[in-house]
Protein backbone atom coordinates (compact mmCIF):
# COMPACT_ATOMS: atom_id res chain seq x y z
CA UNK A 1 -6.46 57.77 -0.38
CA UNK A 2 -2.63 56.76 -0.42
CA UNK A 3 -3.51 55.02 2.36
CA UNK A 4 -6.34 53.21 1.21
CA UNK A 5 -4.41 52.04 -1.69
CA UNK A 6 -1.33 50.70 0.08
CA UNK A 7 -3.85 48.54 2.31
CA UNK A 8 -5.10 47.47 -0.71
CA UNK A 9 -2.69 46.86 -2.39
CA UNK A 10 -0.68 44.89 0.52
CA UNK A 11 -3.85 43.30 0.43
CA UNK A 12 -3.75 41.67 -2.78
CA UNK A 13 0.03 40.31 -2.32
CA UNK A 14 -1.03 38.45 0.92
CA UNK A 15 -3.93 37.09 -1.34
CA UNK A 16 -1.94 36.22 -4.08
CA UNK A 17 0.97 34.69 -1.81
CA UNK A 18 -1.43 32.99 0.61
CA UNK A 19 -2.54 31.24 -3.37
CA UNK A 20 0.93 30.82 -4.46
CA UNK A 21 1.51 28.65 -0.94
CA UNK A 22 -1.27 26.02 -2.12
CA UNK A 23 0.06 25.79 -5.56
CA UNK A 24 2.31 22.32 -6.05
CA UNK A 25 4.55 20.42 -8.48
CA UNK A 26 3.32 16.93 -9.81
CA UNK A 27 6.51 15.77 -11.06
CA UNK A 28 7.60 12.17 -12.15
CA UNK A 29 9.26 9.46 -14.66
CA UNK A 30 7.91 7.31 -17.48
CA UNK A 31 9.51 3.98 -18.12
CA UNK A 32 8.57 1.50 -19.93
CA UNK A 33 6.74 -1.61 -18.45
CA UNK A 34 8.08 -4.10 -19.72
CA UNK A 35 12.01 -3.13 -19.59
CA UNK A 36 12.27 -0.35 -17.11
CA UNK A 37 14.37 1.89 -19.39
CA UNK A 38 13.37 5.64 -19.39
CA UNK A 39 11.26 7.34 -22.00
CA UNK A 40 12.45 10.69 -23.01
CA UNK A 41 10.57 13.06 -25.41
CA UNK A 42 7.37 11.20 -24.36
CA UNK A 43 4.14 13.98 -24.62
CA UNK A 44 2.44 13.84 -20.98
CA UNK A 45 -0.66 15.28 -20.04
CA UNK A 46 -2.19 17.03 -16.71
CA UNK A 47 -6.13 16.60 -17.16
CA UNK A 48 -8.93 17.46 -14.83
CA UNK A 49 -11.22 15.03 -13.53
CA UNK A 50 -13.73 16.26 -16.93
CA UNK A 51 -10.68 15.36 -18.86
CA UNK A 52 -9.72 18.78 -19.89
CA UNK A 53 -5.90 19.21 -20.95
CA UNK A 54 -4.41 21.53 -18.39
CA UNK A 55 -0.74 21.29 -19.45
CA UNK A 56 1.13 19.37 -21.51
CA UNK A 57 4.79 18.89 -21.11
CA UNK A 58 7.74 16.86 -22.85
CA UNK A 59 9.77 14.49 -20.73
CA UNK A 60 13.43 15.07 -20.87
CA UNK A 61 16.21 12.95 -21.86
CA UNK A 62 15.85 10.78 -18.01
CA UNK A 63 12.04 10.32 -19.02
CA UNK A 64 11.33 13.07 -16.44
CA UNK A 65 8.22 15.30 -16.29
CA UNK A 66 6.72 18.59 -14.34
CA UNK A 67 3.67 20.15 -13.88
CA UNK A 68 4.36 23.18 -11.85
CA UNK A 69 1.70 25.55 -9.50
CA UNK A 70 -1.34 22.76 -9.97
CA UNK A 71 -3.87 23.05 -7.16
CA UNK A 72 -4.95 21.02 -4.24
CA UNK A 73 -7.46 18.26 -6.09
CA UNK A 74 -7.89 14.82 -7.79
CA UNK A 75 -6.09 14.87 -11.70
CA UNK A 76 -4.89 12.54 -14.42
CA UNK A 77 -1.42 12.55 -15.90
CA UNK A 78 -1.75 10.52 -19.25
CA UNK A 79 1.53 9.55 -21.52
CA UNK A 80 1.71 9.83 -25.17
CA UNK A 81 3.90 7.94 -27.02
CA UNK A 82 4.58 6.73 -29.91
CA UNK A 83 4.45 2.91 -29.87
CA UNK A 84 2.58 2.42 -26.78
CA UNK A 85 -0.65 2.76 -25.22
CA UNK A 86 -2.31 5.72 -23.88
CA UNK A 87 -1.16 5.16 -19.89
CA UNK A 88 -3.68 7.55 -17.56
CA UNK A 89 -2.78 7.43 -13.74
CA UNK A 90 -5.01 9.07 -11.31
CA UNK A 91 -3.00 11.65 -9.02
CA UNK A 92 -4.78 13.42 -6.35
CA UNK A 93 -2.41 16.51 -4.50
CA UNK A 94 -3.38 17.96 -0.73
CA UNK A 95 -0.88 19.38 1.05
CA UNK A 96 2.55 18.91 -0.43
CA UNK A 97 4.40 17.82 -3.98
CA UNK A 98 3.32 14.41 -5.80
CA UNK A 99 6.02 12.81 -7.02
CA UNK A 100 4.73 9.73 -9.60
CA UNK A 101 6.18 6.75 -11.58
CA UNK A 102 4.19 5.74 -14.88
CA UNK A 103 4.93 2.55 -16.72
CA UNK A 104 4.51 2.90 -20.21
CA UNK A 105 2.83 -0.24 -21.81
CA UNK A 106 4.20 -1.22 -24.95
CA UNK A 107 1.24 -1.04 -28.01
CA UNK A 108 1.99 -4.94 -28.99
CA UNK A 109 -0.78 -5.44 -26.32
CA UNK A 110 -2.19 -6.49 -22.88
CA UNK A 111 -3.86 -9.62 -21.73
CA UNK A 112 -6.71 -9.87 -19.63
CA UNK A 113 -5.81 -11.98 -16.12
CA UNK A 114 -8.69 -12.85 -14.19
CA UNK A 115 -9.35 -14.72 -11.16
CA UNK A 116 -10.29 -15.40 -7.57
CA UNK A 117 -8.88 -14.98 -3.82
CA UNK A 118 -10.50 -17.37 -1.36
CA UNK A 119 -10.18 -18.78 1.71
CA UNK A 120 -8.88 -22.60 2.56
CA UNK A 121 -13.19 -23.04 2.46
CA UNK A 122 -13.21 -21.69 -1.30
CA UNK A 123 -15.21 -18.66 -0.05
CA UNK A 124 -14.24 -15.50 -2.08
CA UNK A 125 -12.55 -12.68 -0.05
CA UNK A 126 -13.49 -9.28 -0.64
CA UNK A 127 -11.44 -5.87 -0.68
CA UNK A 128 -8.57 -7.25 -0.96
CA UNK A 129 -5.51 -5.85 -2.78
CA UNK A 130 -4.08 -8.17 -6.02
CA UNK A 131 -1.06 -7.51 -7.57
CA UNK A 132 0.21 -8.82 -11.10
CA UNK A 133 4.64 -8.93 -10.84
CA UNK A 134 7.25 -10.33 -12.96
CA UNK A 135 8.87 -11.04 -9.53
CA UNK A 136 7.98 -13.92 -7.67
CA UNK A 137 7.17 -12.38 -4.38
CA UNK A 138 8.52 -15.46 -2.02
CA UNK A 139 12.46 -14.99 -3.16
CA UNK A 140 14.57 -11.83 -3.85
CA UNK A 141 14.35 -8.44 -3.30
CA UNK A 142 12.80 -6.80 -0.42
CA UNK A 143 11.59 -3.80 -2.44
CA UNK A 144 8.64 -5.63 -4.30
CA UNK A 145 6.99 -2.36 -5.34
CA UNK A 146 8.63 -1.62 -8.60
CA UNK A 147 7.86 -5.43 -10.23
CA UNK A 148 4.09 -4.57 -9.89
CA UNK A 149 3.07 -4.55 -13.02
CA UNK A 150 -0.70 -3.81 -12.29
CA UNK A 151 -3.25 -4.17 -9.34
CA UNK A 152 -6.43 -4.30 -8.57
CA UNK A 153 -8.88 -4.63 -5.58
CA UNK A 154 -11.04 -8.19 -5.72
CA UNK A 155 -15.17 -7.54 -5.96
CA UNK A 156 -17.28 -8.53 -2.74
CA UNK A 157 -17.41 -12.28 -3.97
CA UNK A 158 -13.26 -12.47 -4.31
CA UNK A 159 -12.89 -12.19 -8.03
CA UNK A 160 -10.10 -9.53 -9.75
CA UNK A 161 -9.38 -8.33 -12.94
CA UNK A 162 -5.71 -7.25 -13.56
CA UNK A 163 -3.95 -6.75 -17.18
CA UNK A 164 -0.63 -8.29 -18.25
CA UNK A 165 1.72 -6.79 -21.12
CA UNK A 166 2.46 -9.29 -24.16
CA UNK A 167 6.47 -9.34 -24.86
CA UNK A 168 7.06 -8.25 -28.37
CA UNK A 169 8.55 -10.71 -29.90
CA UNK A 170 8.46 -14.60 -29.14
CA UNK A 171 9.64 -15.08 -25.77
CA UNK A 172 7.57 -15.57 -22.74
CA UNK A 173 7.14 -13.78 -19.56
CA UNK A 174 6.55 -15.33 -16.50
CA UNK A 175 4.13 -13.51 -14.23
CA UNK A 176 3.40 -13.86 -10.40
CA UNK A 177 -0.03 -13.01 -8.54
CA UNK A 178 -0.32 -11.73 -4.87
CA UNK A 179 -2.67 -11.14 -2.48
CA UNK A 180 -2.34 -8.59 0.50
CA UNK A 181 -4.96 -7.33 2.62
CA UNK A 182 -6.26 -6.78 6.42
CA UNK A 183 -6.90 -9.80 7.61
CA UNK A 184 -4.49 -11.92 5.72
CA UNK A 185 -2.11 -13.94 7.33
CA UNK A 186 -0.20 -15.77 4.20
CA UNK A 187 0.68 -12.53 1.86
CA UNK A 188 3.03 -14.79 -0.22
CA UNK A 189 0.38 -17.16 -1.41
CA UNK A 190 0.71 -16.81 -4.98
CA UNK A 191 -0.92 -17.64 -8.66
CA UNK A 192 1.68 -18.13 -11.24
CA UNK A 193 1.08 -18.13 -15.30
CA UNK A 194 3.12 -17.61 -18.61
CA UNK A 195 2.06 -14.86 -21.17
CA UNK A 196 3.24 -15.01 -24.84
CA UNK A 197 2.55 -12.81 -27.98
CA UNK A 198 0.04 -15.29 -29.07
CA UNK A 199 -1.55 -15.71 -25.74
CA UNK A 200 -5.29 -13.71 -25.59
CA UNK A 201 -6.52 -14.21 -22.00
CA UNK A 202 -5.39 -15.83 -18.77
CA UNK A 203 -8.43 -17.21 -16.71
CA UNK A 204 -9.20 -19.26 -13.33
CA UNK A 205 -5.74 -18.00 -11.72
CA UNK A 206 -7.40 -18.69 -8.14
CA UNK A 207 -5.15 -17.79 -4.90
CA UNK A 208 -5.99 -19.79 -1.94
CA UNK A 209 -4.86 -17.73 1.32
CA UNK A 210 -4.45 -18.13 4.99
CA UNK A 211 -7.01 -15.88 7.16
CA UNK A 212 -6.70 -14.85 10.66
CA UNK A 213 -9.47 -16.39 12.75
CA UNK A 214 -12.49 -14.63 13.33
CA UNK A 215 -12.56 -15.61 17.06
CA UNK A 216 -10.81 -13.20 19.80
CA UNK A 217 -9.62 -14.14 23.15
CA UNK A 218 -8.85 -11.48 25.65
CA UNK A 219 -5.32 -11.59 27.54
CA UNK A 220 -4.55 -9.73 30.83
CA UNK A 221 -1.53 -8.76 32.64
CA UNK A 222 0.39 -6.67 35.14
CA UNK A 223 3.32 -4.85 34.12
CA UNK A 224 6.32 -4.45 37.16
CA UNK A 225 9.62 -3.23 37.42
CA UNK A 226 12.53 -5.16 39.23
CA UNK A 227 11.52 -4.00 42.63
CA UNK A 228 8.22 -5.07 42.46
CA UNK A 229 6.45 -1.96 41.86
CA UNK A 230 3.25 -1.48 39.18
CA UNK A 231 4.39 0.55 35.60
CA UNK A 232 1.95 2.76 34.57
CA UNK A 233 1.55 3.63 30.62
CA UNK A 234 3.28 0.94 29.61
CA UNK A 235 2.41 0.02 25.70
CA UNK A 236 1.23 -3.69 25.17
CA UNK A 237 0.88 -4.45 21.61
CA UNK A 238 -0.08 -7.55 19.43
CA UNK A 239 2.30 -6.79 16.77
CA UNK A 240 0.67 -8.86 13.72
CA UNK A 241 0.55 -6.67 11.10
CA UNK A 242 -3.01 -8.13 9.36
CA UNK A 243 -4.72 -7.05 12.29
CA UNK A 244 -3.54 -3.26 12.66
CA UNK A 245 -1.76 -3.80 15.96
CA UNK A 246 -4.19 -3.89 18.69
CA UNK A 247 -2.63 -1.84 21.38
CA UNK A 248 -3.34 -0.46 24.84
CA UNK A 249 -1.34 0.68 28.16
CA UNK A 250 -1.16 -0.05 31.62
CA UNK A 251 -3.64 1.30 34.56
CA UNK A 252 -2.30 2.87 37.69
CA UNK A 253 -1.56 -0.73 38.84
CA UNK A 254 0.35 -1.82 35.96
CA UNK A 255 -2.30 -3.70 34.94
CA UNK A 256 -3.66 -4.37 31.28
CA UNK A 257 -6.47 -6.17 29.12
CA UNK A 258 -5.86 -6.28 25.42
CA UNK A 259 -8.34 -8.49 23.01
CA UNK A 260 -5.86 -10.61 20.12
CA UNK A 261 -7.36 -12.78 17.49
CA UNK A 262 -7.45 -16.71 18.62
CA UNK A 263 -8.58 -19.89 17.50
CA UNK A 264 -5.40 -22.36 19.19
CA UNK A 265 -2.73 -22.59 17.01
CA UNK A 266 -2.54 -18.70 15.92
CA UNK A 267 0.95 -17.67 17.53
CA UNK A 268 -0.06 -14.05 19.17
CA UNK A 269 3.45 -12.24 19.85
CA UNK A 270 2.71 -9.72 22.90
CA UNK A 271 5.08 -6.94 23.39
CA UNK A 272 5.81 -4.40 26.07
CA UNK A 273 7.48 -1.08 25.92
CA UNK A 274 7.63 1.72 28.13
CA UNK A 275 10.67 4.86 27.85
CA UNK A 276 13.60 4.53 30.13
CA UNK A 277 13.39 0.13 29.87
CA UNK A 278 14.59 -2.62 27.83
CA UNK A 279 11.25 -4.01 26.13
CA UNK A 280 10.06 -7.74 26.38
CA UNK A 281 8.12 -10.19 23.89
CA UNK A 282 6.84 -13.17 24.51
CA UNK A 283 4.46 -15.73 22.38
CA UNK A 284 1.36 -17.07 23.08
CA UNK A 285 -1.34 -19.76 21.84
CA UNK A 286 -4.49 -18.93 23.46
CA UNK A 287 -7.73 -20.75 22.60
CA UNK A 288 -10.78 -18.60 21.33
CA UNK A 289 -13.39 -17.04 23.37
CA UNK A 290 -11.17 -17.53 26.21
CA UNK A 291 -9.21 -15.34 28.52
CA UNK A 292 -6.01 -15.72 29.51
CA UNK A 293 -4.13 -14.37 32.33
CA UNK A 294 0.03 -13.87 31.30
CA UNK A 295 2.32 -14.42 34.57
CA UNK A 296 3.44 -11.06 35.53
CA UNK A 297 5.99 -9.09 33.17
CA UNK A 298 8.66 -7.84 34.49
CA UNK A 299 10.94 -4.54 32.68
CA UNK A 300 14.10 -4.14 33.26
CA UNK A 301 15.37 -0.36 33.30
CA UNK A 302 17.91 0.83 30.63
C-alpha cells in the first residue's frame, strides 16, 4: 500500500510539474500614445476570449505589468485608466513568455482615417498591411516600429480603416500612412494628413504603390570553382524581399534553374553562396516569359 501511494503520489508531482512547464508570464508596458511617457498605477486586465476577467494587476511606477502562470491560448490585456480610453490588445501565448507594449490613447479622442492602396492602374490591392505613424517613414530612424500609431490590413478591394489620436490642446499632429505587403516593391509610398482637436474624420488618403510584375522569367546557370570543376549545393537566391526569396541549389553538375519575377526593367539581384567560398551577386534585367541563360559563375574559395 506504501507503495502504491508513493507511485501515486510521485505521480501527481510529474503531473503537476509537467502543468507548471506550460504555464507563462504575459508581461509588458503601457505608455501613452501620444507622448511615449510611462503610465504607472494604470489597472490592466487579462481576459479570456468570452471576456472574462482573469487577473487584474496594477502597473508599477515604469508603467510595467505581469500576468504570471497563464496558459497556452489566445487572451486580451485591456488598460484602465483614468483619462484615457479603454485600450484591449489581443495576445495569443504558445510556447514561451509574451512580452507586449500597449499605447494608451488619450480620452480627448480618435479620428477615423480612411482610405485606399492601389496600384499605378487605380486597382485596389488587397491584404495588405497599412500603418498610421507620426514618423515619416522615408527619413530618420531605422526602427520604424514604435511611431506606429495604429494598423490595419486593407479589404479585398484596397480600402483601410485606421484611427488617429486628437492632440489635446490646439496644436496639430502630422501623421504619415504606409503600405507594406508581399508583393510590394515601393514600401515608402506614403499618404500624409494633419489632425487637430477640431478635426472629426480624415477621408480619401489614397496610396498609390509600385507592384512587382506578375510575369516570371526563368534564369539558368552553372556554378564552378576556379579549376573548372561543377559545385554542387550551391544556394542561388533572388534576394528581393516582396517576393519571399525564391531560392534553390545546384545539381551534381553545378547547374541551376531558378524562376524570378520579370517584365524588363525589374532589376533581379542573383546571389550565390556555398560554405568554404567568397559569395558573388550580380544584376540582371530579363524580359518576361523568357529564359535566360547567366554566363557561368565562378566561386572563389575562402
Amino acid at each position: 500500500m506504501n507503495k502504491l501511494k508513493s507511485a501515486l503520489l510521485a505521480g501527481s508531482c510529474l503531473l503537476l510539474t509537467a502543468n507548471a512547464a506550460f504555464a507563462m508570464d504575459i508581461k509588458g508596458k503601457v505608455i501613452d500614445a501620444e507622448t511615449g511617457a510611462t503610465l504607472s498605477g494604470a489597472a490592466v486586465d487579462l481576459k479570456d476570449s468570452s471576456g472574462n476577467v482573469l487577473q487584474e494587476v496594477t502597473a508599477d511606477s515604469a508603467g510595467r505589468f505581469l500576468f504570471q502562470n497563464v496558459n497556452a491560448g489566445s487572451y486580451s490585456v485591456e488598460v484602465k485608466e483614468q483619462g484615457y480610453v479603454g485600450v484591449d490588445k489581443s495576445v495569443t501565448i504558445s510556447t514561451k513568455n509574451k512580452n507586449v507594449t500597449i499605447k494608451a490613447v488619450s480620452a480627448s479622442g480618435t479620428v477615423e482615417v480612411t482610405g485606399k492602396v492601389m496600384d499605378a492602374s487605380g486597382n485596389g490591392i488587397g491584404g495588405v498591411k497599412v500603418q498610421l505613424m507620426k514618423q515619416d517613414p522615408r527619413f530618420g530612424n531605422s526602427n520604424l516600429a514604435k511611431y506606429v500609431i495604429d494598423q490595419a490590413t486593407t479589404a479585398q478591394d484596397g480600402t483601410y480603416t485606421l484611427k488617429a489620436i486628437k492632440p489635446s490642446d490646439s496644436s496639430t499632429y502630422t501623421y504619415f500612412v504606409r503600405a507594406l505587403g508581399h508583393g510590394i516593391l515601393n514600401t515608402k509610398a506614403t499618404g500624409e494628413f494633419q489632425v487637430s482637436n477640431a478635426t472629426t474624420s480624415i477621408s480619401n488618403e489614397n496610396i498609390t504603390v509600385d507592384v512587382l510584375p506578375t510575369t516570371t522569367a526563368t534564369i539558368t546557370g552553372q556554378v564552378l570553382d576556379f579549376a573548372g570543376n561543377p559545385i554542387a549545393n550551391a544556394k542561388v537566391t533572388a534576394p528581393i524581399r516582396e517576393t519571399g526569396y525564391p531560392e534553390t541549389v545546384t545539381n551534381a553538375n553545378g547547374e541551376f534553374s531558378l524562376q524570378v519575377p520579370a517584365n524588363g526593367t525589374l532589376q533581379v539581384p542573383i546571389r550565390v553562396t556555398k560554405s568554404g567560398y567568397k559569395p558573388i551577386r550580380e544584376v540582371i534585367i530579363p524580359n518576361a516569359n523568357t529564359t535566360l541563360a547567366l554566363q557561368t559563375i565562378t566561386l572563389q574559395a575562402k
